[in-house]
C-alpha atoms as a PDB file:
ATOM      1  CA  UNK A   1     163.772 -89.030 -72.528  1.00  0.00           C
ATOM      2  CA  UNK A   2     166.506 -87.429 -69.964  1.00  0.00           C
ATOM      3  CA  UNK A   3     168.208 -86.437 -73.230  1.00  0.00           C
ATOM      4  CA  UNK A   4     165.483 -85.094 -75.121  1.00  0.00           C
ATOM      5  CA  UNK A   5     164.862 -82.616 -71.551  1.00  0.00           C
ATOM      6  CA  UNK A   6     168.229 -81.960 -71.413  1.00  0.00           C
ATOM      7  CA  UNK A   7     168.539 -80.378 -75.168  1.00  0.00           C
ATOM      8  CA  UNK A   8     164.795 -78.615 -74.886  1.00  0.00           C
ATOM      9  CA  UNK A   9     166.214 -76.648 -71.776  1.00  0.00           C
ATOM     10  CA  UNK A  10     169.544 -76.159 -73.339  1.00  0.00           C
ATOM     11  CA  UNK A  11     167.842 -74.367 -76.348  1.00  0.00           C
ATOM     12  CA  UNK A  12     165.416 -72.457 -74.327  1.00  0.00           C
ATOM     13  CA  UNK A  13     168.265 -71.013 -72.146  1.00  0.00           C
ATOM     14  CA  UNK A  14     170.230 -70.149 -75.209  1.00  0.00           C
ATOM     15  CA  UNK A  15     166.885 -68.681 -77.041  1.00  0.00           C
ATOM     16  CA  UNK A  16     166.364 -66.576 -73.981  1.00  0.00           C
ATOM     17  CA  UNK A  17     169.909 -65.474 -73.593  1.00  0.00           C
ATOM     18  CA  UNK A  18     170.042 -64.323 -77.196  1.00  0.00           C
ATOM     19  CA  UNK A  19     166.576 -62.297 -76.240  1.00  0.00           C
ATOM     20  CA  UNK A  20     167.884 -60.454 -73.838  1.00  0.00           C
ATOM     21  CA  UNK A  21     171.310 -59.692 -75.589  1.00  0.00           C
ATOM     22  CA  UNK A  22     168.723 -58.202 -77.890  1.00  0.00           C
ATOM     23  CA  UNK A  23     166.928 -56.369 -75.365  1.00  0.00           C
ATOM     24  CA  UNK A  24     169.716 -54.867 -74.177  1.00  0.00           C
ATOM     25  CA  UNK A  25     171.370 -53.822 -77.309  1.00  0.00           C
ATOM     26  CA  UNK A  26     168.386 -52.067 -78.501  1.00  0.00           C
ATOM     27  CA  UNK A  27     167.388 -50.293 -75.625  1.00  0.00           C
ATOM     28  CA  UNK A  28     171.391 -48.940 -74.767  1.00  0.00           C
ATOM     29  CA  UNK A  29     171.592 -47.122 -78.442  1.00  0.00           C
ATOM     30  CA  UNK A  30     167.168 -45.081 -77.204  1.00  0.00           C
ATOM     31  CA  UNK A  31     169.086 -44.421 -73.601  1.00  0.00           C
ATOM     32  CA  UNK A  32     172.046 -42.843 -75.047  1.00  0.00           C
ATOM     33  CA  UNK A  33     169.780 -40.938 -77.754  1.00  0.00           C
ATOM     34  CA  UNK A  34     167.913 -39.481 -74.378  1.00  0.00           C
ATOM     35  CA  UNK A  35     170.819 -38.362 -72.817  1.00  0.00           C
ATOM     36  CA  UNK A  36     171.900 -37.028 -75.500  1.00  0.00           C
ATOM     37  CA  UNK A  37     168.773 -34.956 -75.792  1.00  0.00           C
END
């Protein structure tokens, strides 16, 4: 059980970590196309 909880947080940590690497490479590139404007 402890082990099973352990992974399921492990992965959903990771999952949202990779989101918001994501995020933030997506929005960087539209910020710099404002400026840029």
């Amino acid at each position: 059980m402890t082990v099973a909880i352990i992974v399921t947080v492990t992965v959903s940590l990771a999952s949202i970590a990779c989101a918001l690497k994501y995020v933030t490479q997506v929005r960087s590139p539209q910020t710099e196309r404002r400026n840029a404007e």
